[in-house]
Protein backbone atom coordinates (compact mmCIF):
# COMPACT_ATOMS: atom_id res chain seq x y z
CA UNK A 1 88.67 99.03 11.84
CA UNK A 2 91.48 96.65 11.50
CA UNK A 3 91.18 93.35 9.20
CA UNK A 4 92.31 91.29 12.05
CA UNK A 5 88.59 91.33 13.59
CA UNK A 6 86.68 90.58 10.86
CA UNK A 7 85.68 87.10 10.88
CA UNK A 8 87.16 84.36 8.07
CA UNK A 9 83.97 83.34 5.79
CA UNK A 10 82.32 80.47 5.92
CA UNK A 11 84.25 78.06 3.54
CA UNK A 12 82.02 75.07 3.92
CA UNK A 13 83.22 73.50 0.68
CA UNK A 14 85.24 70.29 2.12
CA UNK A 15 82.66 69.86 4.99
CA UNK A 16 82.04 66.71 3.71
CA UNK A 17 85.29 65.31 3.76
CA UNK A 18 86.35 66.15 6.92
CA UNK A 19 83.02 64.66 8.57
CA UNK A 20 83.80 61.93 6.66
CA UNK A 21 87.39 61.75 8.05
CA UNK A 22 85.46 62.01 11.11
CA UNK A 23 83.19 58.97 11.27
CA UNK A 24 85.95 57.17 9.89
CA UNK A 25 88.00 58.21 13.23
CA UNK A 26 85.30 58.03 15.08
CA UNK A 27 85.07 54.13 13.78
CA UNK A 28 88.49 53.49 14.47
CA UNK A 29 88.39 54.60 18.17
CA UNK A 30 85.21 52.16 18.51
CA UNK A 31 87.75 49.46 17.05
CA UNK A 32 90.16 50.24 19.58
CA UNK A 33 88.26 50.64 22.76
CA UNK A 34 86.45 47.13 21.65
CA UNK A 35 90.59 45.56 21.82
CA UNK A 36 90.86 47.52 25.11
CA UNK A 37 87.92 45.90 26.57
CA UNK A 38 89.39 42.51 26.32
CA UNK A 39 91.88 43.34 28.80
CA UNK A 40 89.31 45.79 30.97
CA UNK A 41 87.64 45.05 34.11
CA UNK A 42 84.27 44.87 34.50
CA UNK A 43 83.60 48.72 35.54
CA UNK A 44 86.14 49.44 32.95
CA UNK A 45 84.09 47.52 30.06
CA UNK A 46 81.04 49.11 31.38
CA UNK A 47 82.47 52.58 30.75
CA UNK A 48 84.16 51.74 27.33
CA UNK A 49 80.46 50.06 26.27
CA UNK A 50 78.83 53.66 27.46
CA UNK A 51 81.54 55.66 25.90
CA UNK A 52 81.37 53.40 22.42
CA UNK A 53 77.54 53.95 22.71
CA UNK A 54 77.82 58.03 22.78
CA UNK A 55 80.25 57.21 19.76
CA UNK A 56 77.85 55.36 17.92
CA UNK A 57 75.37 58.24 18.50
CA UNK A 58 78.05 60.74 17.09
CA UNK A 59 78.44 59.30 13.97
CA UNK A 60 74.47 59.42 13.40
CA UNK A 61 74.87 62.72 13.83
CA UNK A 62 77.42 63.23 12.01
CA UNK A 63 76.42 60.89 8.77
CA UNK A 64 73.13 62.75 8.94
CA UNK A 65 75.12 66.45 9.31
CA UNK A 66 76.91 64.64 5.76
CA UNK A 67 74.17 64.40 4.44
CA UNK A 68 72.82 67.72 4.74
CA UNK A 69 75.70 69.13 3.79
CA UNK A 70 75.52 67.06 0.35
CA UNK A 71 72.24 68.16 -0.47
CA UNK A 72 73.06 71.59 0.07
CA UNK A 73 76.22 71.31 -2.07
CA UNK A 74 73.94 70.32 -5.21
């Protein structure tokens, strides 16, 4: 069996810095899309305020995936 199938392990050890990096980007497209909006229409606000919600949503997720990933560090 060649090496090239076997799967990489699971290196979860910076998992919490790149969900980190995540929210943070996550954040800063929020910022953004709020700027946008200013210059939107109104079906075009209505869509960034949806899109900006499903962000918000993301980054629960993803502070509470943090989290876990903490307490299973320690």
């Amino acid at each position: 069996m060649s090496d090239r199938y076997q799967p990489k392990p699971d290196d979860r050890s910076d998992n919490v810095e790149k969900l980190q990096e995540m929210v943070q980007d996550t954040i800063q497209n929020i910022e953004k899309a709020q700027e946008t909006m200013q210059f939107s229409s109104g079906e075009e606000k209505e869509a960034i305020k949806e899109k900006n919600k499903r962000r918000e949503q993301a980054i629960e997720g993803m502070r509470q995936e943090i989290k876990d990933e903490y307490e299973n560090q320690h």
